[in-house]
PDB file of N, CA and C in Angstrom:
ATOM      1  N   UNK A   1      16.604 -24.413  10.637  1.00  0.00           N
ATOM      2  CA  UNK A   1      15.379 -23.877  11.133  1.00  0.00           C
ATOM      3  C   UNK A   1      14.299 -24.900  10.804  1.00  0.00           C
ATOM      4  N   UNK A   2      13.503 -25.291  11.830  1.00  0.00           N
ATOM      5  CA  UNK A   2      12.010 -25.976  11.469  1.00  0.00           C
ATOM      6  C   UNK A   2      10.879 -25.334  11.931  1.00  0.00           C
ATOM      7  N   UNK A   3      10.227 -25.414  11.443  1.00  0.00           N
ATOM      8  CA  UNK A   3       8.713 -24.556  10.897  1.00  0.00           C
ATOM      9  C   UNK A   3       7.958 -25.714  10.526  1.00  0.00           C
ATOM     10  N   UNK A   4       6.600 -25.398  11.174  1.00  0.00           N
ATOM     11  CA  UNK A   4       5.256 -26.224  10.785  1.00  0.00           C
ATOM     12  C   UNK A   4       4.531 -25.004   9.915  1.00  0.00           C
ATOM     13  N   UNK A   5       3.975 -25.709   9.231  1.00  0.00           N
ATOM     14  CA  UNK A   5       3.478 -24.265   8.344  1.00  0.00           C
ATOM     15  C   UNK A   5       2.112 -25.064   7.368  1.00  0.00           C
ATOM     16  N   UNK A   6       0.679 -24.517   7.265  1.00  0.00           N
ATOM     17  CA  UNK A   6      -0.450 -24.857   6.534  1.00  0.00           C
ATOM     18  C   UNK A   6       0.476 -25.655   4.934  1.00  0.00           C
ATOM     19  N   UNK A   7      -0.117 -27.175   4.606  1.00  0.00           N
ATOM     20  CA  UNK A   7       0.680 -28.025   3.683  1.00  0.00           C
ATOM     21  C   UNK A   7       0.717 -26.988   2.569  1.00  0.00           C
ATOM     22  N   UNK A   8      -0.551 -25.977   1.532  1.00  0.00           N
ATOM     23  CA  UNK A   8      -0.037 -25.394   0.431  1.00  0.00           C
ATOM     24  C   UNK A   8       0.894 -24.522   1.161  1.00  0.00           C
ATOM     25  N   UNK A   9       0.818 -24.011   2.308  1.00  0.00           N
ATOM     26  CA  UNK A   9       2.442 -23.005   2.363  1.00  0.00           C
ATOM     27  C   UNK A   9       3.599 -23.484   1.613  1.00  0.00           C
ATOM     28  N   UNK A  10       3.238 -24.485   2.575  1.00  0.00           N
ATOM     29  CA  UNK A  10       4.754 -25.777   2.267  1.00  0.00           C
ATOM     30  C   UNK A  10       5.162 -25.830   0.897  1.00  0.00           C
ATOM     31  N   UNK A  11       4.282 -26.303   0.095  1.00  0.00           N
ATOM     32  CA  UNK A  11       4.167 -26.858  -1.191  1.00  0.00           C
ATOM     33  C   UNK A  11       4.533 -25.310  -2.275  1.00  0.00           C
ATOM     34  N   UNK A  12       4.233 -24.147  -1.492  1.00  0.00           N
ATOM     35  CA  UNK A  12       5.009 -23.283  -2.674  1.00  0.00           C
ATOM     36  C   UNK A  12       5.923 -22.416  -2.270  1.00  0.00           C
ATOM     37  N   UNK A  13       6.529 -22.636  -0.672  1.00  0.00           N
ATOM     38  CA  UNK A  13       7.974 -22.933  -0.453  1.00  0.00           C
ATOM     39  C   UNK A  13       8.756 -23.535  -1.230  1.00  0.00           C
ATOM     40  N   UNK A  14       8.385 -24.688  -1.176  1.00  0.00           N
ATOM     41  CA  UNK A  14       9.175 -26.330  -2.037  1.00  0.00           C
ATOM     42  C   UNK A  14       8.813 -25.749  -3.568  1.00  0.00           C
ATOM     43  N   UNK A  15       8.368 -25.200  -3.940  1.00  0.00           N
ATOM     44  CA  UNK A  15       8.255 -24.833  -5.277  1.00  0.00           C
ATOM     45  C   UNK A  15       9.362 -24.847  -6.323  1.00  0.00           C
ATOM     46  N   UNK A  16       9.777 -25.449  -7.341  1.00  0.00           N
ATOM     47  CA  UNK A  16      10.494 -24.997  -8.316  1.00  0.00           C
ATOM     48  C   UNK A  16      10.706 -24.132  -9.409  1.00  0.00           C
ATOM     49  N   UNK A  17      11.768 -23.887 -10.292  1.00  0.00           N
ATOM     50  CA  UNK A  17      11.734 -23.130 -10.952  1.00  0.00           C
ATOM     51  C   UNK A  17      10.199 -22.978 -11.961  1.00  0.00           C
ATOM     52  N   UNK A  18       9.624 -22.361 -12.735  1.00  0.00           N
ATOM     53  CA  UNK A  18       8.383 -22.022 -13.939  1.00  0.00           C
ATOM     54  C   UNK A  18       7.166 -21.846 -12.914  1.00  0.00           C
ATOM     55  N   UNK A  19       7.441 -22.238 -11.439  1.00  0.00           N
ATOM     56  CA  UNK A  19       6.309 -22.132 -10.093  1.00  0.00           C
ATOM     57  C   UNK A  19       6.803 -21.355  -9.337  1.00  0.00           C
ATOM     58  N   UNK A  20       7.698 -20.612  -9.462  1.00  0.00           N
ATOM     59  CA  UNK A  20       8.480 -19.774  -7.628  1.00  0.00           C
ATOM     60  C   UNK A  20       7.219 -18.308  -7.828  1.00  0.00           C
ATOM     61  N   UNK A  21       6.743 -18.435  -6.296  1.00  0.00           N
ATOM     62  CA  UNK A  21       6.639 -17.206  -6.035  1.00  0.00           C
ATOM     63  C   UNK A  21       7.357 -16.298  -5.483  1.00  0.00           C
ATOM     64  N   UNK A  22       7.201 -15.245  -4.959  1.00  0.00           N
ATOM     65  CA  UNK A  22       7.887 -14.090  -4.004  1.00  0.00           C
ATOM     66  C   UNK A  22       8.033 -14.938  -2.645  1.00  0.00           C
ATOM     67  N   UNK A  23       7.293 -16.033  -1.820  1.00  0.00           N
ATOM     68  CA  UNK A  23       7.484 -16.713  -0.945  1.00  0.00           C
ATOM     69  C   UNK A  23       8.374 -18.084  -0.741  1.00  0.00           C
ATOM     70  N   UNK A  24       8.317 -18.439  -2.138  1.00  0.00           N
ATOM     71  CA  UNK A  24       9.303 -19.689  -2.814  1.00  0.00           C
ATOM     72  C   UNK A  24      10.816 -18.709  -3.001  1.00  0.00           C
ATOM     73  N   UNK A  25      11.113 -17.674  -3.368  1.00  0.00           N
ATOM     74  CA  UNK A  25      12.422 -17.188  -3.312  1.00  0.00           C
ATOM     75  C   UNK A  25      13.183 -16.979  -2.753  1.00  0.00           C
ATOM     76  N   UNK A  26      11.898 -15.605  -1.856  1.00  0.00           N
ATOM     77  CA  UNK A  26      12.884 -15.439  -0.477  1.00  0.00           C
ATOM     78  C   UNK A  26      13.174 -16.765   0.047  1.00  0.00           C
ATOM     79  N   UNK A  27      12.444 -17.194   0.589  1.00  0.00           N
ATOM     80  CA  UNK A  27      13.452 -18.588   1.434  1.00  0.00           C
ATOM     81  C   UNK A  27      14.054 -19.190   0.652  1.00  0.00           C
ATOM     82  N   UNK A  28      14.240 -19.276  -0.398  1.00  0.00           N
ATOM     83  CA  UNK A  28      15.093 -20.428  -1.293  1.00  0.00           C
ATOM     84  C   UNK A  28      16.208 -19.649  -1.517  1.00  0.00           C
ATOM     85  N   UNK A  29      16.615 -18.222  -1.438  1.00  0.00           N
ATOM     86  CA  UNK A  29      17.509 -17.192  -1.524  1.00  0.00           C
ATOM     87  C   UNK A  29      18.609 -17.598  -0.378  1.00  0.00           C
ATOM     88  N   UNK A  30      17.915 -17.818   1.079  1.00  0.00           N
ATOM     89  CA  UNK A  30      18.838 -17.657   2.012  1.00  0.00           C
ATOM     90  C   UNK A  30      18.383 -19.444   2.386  1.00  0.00           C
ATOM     91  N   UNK A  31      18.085 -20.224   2.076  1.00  0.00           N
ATOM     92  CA  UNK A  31      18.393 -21.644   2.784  1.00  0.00           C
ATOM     93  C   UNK A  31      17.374 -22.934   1.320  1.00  0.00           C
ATOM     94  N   UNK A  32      17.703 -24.328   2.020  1.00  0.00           N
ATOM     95  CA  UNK A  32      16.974 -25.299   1.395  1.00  0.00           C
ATOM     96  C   UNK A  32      16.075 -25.770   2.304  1.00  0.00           C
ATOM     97  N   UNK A  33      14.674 -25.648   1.825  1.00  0.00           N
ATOM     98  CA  UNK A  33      13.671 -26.618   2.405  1.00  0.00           C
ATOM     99  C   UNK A  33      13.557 -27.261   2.128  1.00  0.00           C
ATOM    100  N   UNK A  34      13.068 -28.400   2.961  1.00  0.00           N
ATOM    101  CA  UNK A  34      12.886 -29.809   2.824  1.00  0.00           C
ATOM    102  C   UNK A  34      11.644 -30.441   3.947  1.00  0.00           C
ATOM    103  N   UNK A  35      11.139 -31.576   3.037  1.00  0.00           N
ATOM    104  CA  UNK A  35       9.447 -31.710   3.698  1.00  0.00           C
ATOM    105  C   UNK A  35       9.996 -32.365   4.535  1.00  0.00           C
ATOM    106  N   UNK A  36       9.729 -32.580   5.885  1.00  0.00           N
ATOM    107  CA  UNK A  36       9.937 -33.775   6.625  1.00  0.00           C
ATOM    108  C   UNK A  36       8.638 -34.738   6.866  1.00  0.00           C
ATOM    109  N   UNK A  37       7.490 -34.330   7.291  1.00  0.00           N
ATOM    110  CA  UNK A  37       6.599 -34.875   7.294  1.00  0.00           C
ATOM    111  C   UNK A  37       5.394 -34.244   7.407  1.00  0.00           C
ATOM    112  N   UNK A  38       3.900 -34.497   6.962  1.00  0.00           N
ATOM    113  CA  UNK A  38       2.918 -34.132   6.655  1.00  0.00           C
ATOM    114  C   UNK A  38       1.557 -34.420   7.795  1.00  0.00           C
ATOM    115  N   UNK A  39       1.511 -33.666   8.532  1.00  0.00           N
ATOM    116  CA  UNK A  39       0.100 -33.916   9.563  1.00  0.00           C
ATOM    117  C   UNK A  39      -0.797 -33.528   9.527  1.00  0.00           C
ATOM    118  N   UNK A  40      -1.724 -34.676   9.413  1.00  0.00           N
ATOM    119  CA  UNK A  40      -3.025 -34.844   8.986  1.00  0.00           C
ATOM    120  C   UNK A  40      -3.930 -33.288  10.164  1.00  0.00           C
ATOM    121  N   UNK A  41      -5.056 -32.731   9.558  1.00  0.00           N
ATOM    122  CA  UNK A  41      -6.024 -31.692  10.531  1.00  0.00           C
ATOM    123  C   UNK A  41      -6.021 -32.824  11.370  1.00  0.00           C
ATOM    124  N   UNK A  42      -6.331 -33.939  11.375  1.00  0.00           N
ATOM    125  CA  UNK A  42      -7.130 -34.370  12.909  1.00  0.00           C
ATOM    126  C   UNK A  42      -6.437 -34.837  13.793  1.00  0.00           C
ATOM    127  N   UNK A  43      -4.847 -34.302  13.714  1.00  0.00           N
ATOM    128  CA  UNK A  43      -4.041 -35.343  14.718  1.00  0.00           C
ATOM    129  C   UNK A  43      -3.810 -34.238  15.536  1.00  0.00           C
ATOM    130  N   UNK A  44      -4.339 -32.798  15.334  1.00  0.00           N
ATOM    131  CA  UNK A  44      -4.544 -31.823  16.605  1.00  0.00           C
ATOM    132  C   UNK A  44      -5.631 -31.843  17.382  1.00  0.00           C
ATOM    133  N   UNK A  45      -5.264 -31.870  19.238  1.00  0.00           N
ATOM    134  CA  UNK A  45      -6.331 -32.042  19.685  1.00  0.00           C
ATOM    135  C   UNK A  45      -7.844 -31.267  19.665  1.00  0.00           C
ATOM    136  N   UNK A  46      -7.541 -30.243  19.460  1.00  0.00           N
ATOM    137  CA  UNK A  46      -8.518 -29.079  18.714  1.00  0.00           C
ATOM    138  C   UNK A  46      -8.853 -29.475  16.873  1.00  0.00           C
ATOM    139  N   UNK A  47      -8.983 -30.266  16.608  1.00  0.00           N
ATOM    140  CA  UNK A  47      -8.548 -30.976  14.561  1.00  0.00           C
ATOM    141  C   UNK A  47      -8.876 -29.733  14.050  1.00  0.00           C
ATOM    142  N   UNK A  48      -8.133 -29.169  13.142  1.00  0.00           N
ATOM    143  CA  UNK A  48      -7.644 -28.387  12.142  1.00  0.00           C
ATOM    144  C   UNK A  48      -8.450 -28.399  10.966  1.00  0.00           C
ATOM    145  N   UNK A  49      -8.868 -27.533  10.022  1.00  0.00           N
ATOM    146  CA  UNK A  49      -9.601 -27.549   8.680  1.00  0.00           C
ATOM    147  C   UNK A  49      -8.528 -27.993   7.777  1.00  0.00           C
ATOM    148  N   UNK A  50      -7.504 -27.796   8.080  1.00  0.00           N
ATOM    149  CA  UNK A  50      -6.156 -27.873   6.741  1.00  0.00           C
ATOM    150  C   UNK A  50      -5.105 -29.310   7.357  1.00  0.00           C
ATOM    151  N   UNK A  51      -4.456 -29.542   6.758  1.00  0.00           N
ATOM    152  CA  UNK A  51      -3.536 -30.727   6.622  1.00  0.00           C
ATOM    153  C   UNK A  51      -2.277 -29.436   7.186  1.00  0.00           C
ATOM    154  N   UNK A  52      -0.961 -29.638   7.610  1.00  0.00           N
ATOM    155  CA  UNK A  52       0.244 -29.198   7.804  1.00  0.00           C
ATOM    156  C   UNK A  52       1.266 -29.818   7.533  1.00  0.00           C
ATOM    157  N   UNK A  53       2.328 -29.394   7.267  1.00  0.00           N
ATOM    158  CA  UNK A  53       3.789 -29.933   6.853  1.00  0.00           C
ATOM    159  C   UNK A  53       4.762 -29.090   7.795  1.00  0.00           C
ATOM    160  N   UNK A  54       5.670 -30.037   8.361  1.00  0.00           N
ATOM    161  CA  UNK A  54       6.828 -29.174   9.150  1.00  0.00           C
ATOM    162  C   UNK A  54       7.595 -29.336   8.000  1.00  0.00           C
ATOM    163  N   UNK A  55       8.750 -28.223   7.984  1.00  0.00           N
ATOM    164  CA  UNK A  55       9.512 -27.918   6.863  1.00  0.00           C
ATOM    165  C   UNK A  55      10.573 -27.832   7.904  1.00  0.00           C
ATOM    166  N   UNK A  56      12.309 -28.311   7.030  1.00  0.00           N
ATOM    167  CA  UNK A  56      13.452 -28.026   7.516  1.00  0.00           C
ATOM    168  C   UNK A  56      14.149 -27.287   6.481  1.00  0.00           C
ATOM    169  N   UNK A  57      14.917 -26.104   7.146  1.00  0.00           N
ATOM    170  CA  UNK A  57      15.137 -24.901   5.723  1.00  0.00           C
ATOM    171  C   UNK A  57      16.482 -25.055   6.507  1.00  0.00           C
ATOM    172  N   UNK A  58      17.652 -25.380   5.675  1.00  0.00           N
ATOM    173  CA  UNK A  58      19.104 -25.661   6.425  1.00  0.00           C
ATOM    174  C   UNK A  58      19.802 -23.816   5.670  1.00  0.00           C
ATOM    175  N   UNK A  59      19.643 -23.089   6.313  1.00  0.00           N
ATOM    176  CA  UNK A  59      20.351 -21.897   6.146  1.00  0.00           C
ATOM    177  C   UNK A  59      21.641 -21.649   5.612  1.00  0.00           C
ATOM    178  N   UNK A  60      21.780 -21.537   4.464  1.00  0.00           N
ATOM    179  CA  UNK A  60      22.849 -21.196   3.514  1.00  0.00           C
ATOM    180  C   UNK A  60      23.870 -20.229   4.314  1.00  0.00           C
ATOM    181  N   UNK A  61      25.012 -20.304   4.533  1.00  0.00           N
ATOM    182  CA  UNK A  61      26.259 -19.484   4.759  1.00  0.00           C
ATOM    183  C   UNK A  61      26.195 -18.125   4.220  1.00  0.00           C
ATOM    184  N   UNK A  62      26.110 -17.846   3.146  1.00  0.00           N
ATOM    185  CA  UNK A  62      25.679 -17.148   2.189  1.00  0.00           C
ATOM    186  C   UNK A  62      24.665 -17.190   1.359  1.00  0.00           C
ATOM    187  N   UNK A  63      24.126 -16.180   1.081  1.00  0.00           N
ATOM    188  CA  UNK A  63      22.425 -16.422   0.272  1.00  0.00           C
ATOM    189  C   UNK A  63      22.764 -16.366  -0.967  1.00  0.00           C
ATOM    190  N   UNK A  64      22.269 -16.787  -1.486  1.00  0.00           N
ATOM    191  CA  UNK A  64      22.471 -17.548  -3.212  1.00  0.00           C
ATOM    192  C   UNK A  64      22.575 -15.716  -4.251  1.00  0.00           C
ATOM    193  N   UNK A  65      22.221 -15.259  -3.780  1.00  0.00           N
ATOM    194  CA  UNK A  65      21.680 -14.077  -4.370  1.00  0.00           C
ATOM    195  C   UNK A  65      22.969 -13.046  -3.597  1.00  0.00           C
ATOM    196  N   UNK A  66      23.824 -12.588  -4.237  1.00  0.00           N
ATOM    197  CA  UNK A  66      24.653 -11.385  -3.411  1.00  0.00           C
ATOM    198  C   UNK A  66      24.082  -9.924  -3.116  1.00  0.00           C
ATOM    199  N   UNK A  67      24.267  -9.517  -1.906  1.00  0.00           N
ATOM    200  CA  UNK A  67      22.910  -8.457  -1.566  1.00  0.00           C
ATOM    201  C   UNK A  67      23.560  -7.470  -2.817  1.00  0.00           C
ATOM    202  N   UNK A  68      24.647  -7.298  -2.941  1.00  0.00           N
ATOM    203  CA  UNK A  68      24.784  -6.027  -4.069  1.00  0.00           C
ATOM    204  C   UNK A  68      23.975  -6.536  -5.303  1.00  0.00           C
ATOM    205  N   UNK A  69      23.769  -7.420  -5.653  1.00  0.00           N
ATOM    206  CA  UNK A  69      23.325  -7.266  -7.036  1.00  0.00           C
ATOM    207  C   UNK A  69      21.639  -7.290  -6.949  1.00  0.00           C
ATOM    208  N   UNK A  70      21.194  -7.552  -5.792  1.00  0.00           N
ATOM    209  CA  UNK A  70      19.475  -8.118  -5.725  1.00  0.00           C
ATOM    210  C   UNK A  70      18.598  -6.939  -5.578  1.00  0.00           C
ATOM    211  N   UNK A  71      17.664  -7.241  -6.309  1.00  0.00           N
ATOM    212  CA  UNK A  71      16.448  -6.254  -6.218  1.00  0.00           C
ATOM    213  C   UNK A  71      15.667  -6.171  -4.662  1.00  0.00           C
ATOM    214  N   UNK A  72      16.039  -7.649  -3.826  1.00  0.00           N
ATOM    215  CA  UNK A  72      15.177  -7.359  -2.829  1.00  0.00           C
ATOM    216  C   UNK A  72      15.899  -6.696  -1.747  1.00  0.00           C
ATOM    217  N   UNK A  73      15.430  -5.921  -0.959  1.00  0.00           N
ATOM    218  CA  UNK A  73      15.754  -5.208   0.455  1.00  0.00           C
ATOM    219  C   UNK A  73      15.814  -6.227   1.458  1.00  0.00           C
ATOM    220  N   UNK A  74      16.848  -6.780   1.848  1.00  0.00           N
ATOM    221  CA  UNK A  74      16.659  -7.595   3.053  1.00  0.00           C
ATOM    222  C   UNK A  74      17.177  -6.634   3.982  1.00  0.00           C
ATOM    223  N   UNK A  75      16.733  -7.469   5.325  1.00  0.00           N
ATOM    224  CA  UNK A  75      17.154  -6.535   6.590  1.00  0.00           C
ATOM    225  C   UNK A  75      18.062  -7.493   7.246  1.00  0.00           C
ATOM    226  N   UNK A  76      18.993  -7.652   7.294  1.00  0.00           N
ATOM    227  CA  UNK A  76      20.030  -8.721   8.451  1.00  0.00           C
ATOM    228  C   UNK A  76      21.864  -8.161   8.494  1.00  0.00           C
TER     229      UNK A  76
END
């Protein structure tokens, strides 16, 4: 999956362990992100207030987390 997403999104996606939020898990539960590259606000023709990062999240076979044992409710 690739996703452009505002750069702090990105950055606490990519988050590591003593930093994960509830948004750093879930996706890190079911795949790995990875930065590919970082675009600047002004390289949209409308320029942007924020910087962006497309992210590549390669979807795990299985999610790291087995639904029987996890606190979260997924739907799939």
């Amino acid at each position: 999956m690739t996703v452009m997403v505002q750069k702090e999104v990105a950055d606490r996606i990519m988050a590591r362990p003593g930093d994960l939020s509830l948004l750093a898990i879930s996706v890190q539960v079911f795949g790995d992100p990875e930065k590919i590259i970082t675009v600047s606000a002004g390289a949209f023709l409308s320029p942007t207030q924020v910087d962006s990062t497309v992210l590549r999240v390669r979807v795990l076979p299985e999610p790291r987390i087995p639904r029987r044992n996890s606190r979260f409710s997924f739907a799939w």
